[in-house]
N, C-alpha and C. Protein backbone atom coordinates (compact mmCIF):
# COMPACT_ATOMS: atom_id res chain seq x y z
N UNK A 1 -7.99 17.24 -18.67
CA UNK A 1 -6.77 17.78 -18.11
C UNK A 1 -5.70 16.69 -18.11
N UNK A 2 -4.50 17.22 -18.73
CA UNK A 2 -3.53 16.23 -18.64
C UNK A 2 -2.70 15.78 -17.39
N UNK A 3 -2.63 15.00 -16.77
CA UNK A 3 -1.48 15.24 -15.58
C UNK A 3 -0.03 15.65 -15.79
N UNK A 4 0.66 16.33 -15.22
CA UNK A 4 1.92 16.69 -15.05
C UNK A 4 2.67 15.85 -14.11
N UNK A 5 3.48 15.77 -14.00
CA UNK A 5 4.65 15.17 -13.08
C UNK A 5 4.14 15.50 -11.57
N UNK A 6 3.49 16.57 -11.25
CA UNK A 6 3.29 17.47 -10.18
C UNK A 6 1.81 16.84 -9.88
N UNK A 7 0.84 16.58 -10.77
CA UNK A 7 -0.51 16.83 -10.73
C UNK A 7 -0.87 15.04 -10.34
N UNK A 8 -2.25 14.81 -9.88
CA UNK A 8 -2.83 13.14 -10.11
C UNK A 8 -3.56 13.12 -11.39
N UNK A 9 -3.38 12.07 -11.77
CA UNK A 9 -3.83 11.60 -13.01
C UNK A 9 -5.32 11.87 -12.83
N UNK A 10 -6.26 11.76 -13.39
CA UNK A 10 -8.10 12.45 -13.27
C UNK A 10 -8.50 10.71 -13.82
N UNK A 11 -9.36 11.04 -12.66
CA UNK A 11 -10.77 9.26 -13.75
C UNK A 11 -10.88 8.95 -14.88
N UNK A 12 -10.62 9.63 -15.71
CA UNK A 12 -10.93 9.29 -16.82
C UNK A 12 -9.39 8.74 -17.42
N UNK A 13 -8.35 9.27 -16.94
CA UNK A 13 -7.03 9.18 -17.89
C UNK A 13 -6.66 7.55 -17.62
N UNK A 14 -6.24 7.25 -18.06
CA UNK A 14 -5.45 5.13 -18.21
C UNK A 14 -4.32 5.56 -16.81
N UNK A 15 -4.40 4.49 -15.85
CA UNK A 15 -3.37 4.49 -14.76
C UNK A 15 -1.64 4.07 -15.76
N UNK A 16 -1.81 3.45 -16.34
CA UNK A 16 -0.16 3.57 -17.34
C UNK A 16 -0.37 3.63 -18.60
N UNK A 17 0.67 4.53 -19.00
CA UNK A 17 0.76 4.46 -20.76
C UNK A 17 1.13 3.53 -21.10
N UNK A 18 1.30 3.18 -22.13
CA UNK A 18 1.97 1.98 -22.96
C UNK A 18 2.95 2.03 -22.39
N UNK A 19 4.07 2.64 -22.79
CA UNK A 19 5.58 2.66 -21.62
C UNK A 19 5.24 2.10 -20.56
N UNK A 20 4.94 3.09 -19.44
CA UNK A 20 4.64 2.55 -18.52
C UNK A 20 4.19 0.97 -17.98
N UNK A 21 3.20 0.63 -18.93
CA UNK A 21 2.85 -0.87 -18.58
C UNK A 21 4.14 -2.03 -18.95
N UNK A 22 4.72 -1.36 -19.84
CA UNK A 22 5.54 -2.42 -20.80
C UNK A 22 6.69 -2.00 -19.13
N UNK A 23 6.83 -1.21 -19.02
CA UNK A 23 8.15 -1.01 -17.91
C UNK A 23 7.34 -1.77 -16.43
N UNK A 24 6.54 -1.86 -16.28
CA UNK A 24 5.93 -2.12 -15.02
C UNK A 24 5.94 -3.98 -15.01
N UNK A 25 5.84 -4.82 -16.54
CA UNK A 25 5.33 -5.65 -16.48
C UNK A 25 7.05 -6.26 -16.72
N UNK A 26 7.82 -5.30 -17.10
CA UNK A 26 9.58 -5.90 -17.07
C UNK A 26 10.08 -5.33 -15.71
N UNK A 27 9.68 -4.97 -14.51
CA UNK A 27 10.75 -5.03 -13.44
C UNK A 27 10.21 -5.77 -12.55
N UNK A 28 11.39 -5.77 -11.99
CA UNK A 28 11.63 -7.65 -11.20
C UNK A 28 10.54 -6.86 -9.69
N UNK A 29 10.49 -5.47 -9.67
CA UNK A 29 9.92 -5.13 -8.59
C UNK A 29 8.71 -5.28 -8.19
N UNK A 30 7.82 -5.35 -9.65
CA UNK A 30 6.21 -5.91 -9.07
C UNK A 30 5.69 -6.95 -8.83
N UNK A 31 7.08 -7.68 -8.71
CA UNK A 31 6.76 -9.10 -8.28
C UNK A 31 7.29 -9.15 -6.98
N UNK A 32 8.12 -8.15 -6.51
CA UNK A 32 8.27 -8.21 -5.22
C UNK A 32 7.15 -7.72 -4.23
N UNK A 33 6.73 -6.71 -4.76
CA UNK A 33 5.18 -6.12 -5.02
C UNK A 33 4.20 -6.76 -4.00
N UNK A 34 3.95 -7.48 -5.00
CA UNK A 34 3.04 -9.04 -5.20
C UNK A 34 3.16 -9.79 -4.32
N UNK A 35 4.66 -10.11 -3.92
CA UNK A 35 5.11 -11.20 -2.77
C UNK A 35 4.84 -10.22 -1.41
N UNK A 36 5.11 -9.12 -1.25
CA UNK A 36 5.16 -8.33 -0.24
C UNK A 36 3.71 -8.13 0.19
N UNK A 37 2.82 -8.05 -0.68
CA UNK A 37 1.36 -6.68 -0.21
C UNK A 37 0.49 -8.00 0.70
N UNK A 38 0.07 -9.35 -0.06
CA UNK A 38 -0.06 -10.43 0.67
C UNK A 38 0.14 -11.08 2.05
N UNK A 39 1.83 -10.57 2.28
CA UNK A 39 2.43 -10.92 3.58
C UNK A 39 1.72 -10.26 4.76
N UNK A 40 2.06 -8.86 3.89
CA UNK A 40 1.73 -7.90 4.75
C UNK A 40 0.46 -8.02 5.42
N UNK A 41 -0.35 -8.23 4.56
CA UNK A 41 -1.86 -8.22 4.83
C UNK A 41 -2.16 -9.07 6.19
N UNK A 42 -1.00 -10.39 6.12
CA UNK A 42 -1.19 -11.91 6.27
C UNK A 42 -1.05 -11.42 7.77
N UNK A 43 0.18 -10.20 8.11
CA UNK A 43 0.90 -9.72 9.19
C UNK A 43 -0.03 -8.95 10.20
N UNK A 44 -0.57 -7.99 9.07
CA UNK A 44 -1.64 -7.36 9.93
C UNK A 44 -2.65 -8.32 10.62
N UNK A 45 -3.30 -8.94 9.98
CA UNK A 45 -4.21 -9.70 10.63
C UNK A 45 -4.10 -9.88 11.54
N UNK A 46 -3.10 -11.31 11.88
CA UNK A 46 -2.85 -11.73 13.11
C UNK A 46 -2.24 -10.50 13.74
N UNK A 47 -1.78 -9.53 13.69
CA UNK A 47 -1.39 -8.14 14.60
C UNK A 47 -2.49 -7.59 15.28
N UNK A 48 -3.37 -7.22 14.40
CA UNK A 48 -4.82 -7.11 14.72
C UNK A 48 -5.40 -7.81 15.74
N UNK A 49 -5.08 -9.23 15.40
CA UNK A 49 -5.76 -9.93 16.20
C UNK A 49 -5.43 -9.92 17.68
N UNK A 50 -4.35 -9.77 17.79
CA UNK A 50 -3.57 -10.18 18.80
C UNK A 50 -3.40 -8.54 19.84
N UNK A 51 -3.47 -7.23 18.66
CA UNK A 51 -3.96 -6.09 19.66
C UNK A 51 -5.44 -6.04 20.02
N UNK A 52 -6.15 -6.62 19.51
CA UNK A 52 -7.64 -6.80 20.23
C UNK A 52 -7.25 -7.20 20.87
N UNK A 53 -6.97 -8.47 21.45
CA UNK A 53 -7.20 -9.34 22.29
C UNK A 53 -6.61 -8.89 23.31
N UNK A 54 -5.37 -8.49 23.20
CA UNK A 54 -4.83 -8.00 24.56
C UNK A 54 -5.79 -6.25 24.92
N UNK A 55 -6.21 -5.62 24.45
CA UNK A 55 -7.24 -5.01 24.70
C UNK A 55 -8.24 -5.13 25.52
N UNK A 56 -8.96 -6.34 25.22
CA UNK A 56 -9.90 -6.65 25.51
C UNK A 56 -9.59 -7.61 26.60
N UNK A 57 -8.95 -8.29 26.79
CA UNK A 57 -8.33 -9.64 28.20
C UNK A 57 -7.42 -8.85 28.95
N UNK A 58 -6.52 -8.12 28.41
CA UNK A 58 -4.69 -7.50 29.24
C UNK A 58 -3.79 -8.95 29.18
N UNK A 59 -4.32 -9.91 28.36
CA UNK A 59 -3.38 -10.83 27.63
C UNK A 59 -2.68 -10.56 26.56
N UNK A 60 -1.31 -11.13 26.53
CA UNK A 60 -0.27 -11.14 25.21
C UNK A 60 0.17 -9.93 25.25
N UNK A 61 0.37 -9.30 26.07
CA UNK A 61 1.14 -7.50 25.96
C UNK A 61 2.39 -7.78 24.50
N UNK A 62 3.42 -8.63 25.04
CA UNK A 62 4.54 -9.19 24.64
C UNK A 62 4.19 -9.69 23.04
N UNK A 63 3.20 -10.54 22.88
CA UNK A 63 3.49 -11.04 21.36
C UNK A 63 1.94 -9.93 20.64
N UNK A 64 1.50 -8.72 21.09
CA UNK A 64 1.02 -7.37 20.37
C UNK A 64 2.09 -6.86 20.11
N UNK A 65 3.03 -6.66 21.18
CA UNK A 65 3.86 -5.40 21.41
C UNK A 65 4.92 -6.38 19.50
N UNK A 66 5.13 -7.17 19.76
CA UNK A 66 6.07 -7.86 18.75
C UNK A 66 5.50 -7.69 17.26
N UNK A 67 4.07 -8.02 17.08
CA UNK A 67 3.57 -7.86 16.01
C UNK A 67 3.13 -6.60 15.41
N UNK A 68 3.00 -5.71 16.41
CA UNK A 68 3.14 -4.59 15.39
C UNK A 68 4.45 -4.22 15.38
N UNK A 69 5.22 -4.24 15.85
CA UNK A 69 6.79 -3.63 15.35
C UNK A 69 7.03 -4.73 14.26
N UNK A 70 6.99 -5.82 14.31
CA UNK A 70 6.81 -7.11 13.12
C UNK A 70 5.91 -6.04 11.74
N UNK A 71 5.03 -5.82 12.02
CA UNK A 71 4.10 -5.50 10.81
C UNK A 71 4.48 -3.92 10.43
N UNK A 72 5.20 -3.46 11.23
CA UNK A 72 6.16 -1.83 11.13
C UNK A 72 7.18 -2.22 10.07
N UNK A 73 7.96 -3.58 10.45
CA UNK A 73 8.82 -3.19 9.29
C UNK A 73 8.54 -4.10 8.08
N UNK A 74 7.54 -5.13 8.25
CA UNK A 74 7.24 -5.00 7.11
C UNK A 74 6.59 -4.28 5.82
N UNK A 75 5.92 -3.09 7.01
CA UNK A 75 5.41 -1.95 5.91
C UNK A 75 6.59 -1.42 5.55
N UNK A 76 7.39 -1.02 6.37
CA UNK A 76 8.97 0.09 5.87
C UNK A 76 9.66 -1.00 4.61
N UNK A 77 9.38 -2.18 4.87
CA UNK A 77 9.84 -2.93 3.60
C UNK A 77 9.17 -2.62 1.95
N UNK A 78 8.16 -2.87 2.66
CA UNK A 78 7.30 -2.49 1.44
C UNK A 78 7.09 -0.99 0.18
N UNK A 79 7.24 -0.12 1.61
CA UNK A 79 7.05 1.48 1.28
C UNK A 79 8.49 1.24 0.59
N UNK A 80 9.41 0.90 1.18
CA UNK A 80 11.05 1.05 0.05
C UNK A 80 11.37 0.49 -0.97
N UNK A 81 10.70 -1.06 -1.34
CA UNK A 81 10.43 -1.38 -2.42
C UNK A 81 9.23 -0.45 -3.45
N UNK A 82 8.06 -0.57 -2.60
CA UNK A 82 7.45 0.28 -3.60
C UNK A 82 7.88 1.37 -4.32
N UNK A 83 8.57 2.27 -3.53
CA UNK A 83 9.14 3.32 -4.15
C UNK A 83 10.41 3.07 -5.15
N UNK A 84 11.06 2.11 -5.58
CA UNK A 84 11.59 1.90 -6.44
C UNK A 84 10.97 0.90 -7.41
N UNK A 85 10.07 0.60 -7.40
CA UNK A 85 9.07 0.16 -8.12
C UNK A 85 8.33 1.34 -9.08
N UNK A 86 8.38 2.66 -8.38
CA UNK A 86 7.50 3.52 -8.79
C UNK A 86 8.33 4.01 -9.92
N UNK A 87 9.86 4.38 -9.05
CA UNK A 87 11.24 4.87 -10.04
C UNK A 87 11.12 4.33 -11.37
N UNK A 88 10.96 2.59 -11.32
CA UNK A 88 11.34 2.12 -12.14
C UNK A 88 9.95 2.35 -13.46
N UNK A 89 9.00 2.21 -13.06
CA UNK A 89 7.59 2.26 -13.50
C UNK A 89 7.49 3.73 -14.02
N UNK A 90 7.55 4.79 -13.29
CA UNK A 90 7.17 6.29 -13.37
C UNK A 90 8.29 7.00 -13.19
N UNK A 91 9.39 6.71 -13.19
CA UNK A 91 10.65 7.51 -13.31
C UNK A 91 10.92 8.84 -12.08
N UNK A 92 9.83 8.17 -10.78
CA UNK A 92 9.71 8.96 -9.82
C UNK A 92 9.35 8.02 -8.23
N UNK A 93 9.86 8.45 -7.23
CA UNK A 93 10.23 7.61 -6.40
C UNK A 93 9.17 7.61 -5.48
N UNK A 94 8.14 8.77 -5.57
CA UNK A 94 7.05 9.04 -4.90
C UNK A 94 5.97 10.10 -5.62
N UNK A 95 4.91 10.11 -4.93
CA UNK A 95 3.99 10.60 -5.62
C UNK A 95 3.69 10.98 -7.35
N UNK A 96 3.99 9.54 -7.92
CA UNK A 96 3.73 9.76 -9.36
C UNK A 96 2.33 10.26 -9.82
N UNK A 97 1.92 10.78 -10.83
CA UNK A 97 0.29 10.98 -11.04
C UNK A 97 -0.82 9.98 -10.96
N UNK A 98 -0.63 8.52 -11.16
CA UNK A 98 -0.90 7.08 -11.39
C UNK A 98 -1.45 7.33 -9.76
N UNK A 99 -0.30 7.39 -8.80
CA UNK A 99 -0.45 7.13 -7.68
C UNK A 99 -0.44 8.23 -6.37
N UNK A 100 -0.69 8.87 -7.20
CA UNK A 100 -0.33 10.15 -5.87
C UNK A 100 -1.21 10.26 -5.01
N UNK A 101 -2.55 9.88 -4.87
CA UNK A 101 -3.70 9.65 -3.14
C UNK A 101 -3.09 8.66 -2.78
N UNK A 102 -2.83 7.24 -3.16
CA UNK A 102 -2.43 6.52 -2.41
C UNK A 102 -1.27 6.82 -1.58
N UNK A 103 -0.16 7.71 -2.49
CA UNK A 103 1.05 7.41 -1.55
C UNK A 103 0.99 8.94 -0.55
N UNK A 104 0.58 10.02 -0.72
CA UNK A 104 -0.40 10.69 0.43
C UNK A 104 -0.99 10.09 1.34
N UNK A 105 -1.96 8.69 1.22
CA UNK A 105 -2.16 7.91 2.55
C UNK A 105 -1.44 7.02 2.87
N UNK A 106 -0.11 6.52 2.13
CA UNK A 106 0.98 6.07 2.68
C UNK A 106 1.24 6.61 3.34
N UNK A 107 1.95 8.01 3.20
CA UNK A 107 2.63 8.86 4.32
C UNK A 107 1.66 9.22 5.61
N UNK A 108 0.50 9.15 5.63
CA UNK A 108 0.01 8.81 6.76
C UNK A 108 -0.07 7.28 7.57
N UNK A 109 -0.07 6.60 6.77
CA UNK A 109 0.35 5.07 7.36
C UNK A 109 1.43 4.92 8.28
N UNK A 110 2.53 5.64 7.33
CA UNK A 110 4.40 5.16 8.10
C UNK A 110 4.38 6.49 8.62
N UNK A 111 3.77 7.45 9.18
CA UNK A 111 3.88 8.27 10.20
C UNK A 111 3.33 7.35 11.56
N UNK A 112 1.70 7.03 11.20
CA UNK A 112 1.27 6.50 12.66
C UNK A 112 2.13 5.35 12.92
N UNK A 113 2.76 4.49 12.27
CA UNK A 113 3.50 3.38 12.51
C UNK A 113 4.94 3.58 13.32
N UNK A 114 5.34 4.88 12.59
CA UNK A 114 6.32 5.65 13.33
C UNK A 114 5.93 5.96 14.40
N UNK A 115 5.04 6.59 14.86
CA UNK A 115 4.77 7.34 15.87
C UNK A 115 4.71 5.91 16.59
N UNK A 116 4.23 5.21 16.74
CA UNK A 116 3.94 3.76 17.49
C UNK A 116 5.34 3.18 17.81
N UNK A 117 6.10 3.36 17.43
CA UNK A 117 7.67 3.01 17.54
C UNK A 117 7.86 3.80 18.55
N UNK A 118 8.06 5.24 18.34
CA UNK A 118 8.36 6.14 19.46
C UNK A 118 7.87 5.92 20.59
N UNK A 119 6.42 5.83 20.50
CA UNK A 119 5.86 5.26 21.90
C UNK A 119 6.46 4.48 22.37
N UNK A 120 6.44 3.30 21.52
CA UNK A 120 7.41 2.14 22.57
C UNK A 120 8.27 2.47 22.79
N UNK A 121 9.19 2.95 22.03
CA UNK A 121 10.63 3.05 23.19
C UNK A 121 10.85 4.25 23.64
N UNK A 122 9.65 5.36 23.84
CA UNK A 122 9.92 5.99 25.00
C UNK A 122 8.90 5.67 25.85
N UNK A 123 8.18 4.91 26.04
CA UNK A 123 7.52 4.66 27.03
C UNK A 123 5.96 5.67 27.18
N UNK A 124 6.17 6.44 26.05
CA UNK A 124 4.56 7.59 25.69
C UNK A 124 3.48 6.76 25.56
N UNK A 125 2.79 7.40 26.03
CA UNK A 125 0.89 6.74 26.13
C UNK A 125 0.92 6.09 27.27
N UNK A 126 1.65 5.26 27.50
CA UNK A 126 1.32 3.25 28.59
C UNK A 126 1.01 2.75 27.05
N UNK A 127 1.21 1.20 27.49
CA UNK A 127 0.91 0.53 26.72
C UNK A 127 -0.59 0.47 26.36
N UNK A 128 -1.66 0.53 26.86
CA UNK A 128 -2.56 0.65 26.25
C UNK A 128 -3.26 1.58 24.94
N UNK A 129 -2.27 2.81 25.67
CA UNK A 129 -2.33 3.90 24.04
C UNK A 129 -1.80 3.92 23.56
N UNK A 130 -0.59 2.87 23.50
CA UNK A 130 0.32 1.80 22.05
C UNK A 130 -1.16 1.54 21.40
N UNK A 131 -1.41 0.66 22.05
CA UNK A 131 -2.43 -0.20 21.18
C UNK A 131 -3.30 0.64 20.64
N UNK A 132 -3.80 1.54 21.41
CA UNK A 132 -5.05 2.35 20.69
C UNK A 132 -4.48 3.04 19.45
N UNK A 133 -3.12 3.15 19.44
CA UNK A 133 -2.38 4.08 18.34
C UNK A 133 -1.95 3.38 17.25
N UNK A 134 -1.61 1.85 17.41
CA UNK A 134 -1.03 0.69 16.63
C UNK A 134 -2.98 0.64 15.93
N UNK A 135 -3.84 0.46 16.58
CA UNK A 135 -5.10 0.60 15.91
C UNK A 135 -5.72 1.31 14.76
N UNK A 136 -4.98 3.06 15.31
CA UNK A 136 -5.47 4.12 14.14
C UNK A 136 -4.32 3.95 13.12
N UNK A 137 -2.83 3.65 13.64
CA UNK A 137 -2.12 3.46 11.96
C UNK A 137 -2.96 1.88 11.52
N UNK A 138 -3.40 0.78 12.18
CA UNK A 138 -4.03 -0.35 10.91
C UNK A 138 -5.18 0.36 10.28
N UNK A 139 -5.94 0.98 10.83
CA UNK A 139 -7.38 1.94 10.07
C UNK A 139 -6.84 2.67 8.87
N UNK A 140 -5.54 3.42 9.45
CA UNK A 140 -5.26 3.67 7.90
C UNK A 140 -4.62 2.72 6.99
N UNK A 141 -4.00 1.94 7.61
CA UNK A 141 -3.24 0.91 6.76
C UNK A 141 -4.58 0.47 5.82
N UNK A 142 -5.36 -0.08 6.23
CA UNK A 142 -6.86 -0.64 5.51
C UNK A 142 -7.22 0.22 4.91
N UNK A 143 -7.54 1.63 4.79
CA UNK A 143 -8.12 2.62 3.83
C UNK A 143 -6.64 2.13 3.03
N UNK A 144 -5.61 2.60 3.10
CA UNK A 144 -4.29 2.28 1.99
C UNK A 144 -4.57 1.23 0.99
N UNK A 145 -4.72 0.28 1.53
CA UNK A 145 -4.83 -0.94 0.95
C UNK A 145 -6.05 -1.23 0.30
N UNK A 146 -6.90 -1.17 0.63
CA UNK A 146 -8.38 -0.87 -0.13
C UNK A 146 -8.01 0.39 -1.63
N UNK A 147 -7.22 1.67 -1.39
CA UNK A 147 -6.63 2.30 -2.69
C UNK A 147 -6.30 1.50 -3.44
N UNK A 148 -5.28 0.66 -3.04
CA UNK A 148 -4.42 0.10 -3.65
C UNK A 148 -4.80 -1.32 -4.50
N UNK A 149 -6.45 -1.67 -3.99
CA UNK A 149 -6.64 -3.04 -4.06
C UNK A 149 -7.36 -2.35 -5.76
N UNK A 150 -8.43 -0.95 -5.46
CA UNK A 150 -9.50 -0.83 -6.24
C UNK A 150 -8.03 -0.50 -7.20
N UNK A 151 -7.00 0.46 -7.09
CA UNK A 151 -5.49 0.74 -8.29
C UNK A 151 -5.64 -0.45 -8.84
N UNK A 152 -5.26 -1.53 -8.63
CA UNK A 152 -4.85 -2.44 -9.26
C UNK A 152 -6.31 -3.25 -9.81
N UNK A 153 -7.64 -3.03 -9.47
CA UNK A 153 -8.83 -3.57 -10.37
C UNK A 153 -8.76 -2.87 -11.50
N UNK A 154 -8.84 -1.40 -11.42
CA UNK A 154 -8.75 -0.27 -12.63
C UNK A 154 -7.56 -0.66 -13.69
N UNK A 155 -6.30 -0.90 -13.29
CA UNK A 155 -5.30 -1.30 -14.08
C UNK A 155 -6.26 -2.82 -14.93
N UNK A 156 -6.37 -3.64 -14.26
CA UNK A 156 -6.84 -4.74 -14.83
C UNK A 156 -7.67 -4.72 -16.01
N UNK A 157 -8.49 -3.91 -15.37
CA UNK A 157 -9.88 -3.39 -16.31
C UNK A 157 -9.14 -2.74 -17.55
N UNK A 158 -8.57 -1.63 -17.59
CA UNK A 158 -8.00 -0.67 -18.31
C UNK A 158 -7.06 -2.07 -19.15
N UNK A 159 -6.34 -2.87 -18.77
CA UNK A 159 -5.50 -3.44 -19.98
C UNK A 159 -6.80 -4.47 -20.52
N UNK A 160 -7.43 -5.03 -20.07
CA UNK A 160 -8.36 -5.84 -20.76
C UNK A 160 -8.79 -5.18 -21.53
N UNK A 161 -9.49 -3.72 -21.25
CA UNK A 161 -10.15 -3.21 -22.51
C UNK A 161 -8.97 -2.66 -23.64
N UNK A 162 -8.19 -2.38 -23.37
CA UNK A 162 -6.49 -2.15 -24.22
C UNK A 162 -6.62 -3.17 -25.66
N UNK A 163 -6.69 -4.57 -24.56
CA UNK A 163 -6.64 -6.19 -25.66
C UNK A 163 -7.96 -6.37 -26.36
N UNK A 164 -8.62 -5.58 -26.41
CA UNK A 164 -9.73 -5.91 -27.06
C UNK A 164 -9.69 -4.83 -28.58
N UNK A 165 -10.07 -5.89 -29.60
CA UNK A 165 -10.82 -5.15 -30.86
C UNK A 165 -11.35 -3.95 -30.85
N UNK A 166 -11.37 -2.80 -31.55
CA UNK A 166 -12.11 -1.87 -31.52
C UNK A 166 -13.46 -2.37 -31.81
N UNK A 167 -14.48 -1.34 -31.23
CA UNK A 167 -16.11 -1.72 -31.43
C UNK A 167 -16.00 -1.86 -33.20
N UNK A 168 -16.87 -2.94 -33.60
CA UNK A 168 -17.12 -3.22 -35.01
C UNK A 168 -16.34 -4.28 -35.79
N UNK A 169 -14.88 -4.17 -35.11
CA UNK A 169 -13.98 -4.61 -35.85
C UNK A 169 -14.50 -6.12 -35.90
N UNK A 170 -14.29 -6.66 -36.85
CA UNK A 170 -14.09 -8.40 -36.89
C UNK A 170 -13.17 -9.27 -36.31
N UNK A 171 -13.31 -9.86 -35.44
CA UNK A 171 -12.32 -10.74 -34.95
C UNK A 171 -12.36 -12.55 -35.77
N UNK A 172 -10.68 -12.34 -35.95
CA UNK A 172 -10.52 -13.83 -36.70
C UNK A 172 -10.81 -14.61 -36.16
N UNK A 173 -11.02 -15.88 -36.14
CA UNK A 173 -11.82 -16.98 -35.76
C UNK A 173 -10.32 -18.46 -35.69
């Protein structure tokens, strides 16, 4: 089955065509990409860390409460680059075929992250069901990112076998 504009690409099909790779490997965006997904990661952690802990002690309300709104917009950074990354790559700003589960559990990501905003500044849950809620958007953030980690092994895989000889062929020496 071929994908359509509408449809996800199937296991078997190459995550980019030739186009595609040649456009993916000329915009300045997957290097922002690159610089961004790292940070992020770098953000969550210590966010993580720091909503356990106040969890578990009722220490650091103040620098939880900071790090996930910290790690909120660095996802909203990310999700807006990515999506012109995608433009530029897939000529579509969201749910391309390449990527369309992942960015389906995006939009569950920057909902709970949203929703965690609202809490805070209306004061919904108490702070403790901030945290329990800043918890279920990182659970999904981690399923996201785990998509996104195995996306980008498959790409790897898929151009290595691209650069290689057909079976039989002779390679010059």
């Amino acid at each position: 089955m071929k994908s359509t504009p509408h449809t996800p690409r199937t296991a078997g099909q190459p995550l980019y065509t030739a186009e595609e790779r040649r456009r993916r490997d000329e915009s300045p965006w997957t290097m922002v990409q690159g610089l961004l997904a790292p940070l992020q990661f770098l953000v969550f952690l210590v966010s993580l860390w720091l909503v356990i802990r106040f969890l578990r002690t009722g220490e650091g309300e103040m620098a939880a409460t900071v790090s996930v709104v910290v790690k909120t917009l660095v996802l909203y950074t990310i999700m807006v680059t990515g999506s012109i990354w995608e433009k530029a790559v897939f000529g579509r700003y969201l749910f391309a075929p390449a990527f369309f589960w992942e960015d389906v559990v995006s939009m569950l990501v920057l909902a709970l992250h949203t929703a965690y905003l609202v809490a805070l500044f209306t004061g919904w849950l108490g702070v403790e069901g901030q945290m329990l809620l800043a918890l279920a958007a990182y659970a999904a953030y981690v399923i996201n990112a785990a998509q996104f980690v195995w996306k980008l092994r498959m790409a790897r895989l898929q151009g290595a076998a691209s650069t290689e000889p057909p079976s039989g062929a002779e390679v010059a020496p």
